[in-house]
Protein backbone atom coordinates (compact mmCIF):
# COMPACT_ATOMS: atom_id res chain seq x y z
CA UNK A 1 -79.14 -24.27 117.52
CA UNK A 2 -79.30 -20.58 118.43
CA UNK A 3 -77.67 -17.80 116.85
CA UNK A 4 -74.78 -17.36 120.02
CA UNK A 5 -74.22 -21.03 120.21
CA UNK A 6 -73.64 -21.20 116.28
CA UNK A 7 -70.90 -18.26 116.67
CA UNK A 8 -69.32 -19.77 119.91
CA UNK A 9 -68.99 -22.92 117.71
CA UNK A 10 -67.65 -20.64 114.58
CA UNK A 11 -65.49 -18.86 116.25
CA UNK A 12 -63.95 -22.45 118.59
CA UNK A 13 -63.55 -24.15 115.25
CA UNK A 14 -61.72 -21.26 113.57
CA UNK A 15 -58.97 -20.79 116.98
CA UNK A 16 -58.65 -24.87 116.81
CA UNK A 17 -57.79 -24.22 113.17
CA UNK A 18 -55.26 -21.63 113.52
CA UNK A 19 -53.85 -23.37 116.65
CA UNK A 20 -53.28 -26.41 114.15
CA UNK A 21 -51.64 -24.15 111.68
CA UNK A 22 -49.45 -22.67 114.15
CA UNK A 23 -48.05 -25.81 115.70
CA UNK A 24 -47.25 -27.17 112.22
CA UNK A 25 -43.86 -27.07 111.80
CA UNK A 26 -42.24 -25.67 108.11
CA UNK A 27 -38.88 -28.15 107.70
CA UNK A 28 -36.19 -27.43 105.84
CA UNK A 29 -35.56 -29.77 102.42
CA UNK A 30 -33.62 -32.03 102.90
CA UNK A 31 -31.18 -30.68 100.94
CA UNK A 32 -27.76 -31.17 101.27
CA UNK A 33 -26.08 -28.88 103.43
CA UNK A 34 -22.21 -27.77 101.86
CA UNK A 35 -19.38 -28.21 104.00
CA UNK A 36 -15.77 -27.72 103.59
CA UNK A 37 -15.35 -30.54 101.50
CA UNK A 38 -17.39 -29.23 98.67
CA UNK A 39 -15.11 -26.40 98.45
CA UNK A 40 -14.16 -26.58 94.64
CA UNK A 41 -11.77 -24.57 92.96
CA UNK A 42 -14.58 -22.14 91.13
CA UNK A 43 -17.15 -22.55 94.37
CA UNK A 44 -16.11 -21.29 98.06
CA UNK A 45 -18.03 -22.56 100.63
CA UNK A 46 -19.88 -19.48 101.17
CA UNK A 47 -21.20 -19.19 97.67
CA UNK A 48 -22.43 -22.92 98.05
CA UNK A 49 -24.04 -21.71 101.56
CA UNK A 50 -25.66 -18.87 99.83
CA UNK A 51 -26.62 -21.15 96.89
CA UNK A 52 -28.69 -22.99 99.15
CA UNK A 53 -30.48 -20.46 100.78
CA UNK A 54 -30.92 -19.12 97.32
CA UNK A 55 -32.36 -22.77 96.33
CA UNK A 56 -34.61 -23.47 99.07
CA UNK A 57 -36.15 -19.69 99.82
CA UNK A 58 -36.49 -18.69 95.62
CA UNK A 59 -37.20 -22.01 94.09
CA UNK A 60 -39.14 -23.96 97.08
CA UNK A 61 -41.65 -21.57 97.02
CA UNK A 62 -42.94 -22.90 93.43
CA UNK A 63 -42.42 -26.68 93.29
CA UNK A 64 -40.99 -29.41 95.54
CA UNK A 65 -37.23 -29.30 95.49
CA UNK A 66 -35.05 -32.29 93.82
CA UNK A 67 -32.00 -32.94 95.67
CA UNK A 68 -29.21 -31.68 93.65
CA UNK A 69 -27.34 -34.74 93.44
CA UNK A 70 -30.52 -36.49 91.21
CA UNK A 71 -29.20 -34.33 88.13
CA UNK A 72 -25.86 -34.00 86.70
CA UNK A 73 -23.96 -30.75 86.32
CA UNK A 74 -25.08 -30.87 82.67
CA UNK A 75 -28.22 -31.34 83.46
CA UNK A 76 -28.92 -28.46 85.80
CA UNK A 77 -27.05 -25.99 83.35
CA UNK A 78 -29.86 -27.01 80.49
CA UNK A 79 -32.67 -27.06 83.86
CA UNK A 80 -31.92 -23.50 85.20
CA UNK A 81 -32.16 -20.95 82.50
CA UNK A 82 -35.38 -22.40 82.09
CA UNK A 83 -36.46 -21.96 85.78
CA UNK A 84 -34.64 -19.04 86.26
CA UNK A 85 -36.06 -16.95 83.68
CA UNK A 86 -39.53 -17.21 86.03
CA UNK A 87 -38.03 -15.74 89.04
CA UNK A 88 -36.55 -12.10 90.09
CA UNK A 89 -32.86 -13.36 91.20
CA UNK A 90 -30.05 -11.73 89.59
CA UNK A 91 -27.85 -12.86 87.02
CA UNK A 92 -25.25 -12.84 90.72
CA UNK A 93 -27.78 -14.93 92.56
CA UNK A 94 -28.15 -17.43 90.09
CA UNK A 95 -24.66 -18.15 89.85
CA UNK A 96 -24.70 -19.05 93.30
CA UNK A 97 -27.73 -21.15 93.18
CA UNK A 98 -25.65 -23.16 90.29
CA UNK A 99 -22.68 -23.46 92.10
CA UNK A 100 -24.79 -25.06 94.62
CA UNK A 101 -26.92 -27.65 92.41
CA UNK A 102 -23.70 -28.50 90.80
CA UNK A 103 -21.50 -28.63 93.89
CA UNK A 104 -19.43 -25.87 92.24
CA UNK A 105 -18.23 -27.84 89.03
């Protein structure tokens, strides 16, 4: 194979590729999504809407995300100081993120 035909083929493979890349769609978690009825008394239903974003855009970018209804409240107060401690949210953001794991209990 000649030098042009090997570059043609280089450069096909490497648009196919990207194409590929492109098309592939990034999905939310399925995660629940708060609604009114998760309004608690120390959670409003913004801070559980910001929670989530908080969850999915700081913490989905390390590991897979558990839905926050496979751990107690208990649980994800021992989980996040641990997991917390390895990110740049503030002490504000991370009270949101546990209102939202905990559905504001």
């Amino acid at each position: 194979m000649n030098a042009p035909k090997k570059y043609r083929l280089f450069a096909f493979a490497l648009v196919l590729i990207l194409a590929i890349a492109a098309c592939s769609k990034v999905s939310t978690p399925s995660v629940y999504v708060p609604t009114a009825s998760d309004v608690t008394a120390k959670a409003t239903l913004a801070e559980l809407q910001q929670g989530r974003t908080l969850y999915i855009n700081n913490c989905g970018t390390c590991h897979s995300l558990p839905a926050p209804e496979n751990y107690s409240a208990a649980q994800w107060n021992g989980l996040l100081p641990g997991m917390a401690s390895r990110t740049s949210l503030s002490s504000a953001e991370i009270q949101l993120v546990d209102k939202y794991v905990t559905k504001g209990q």
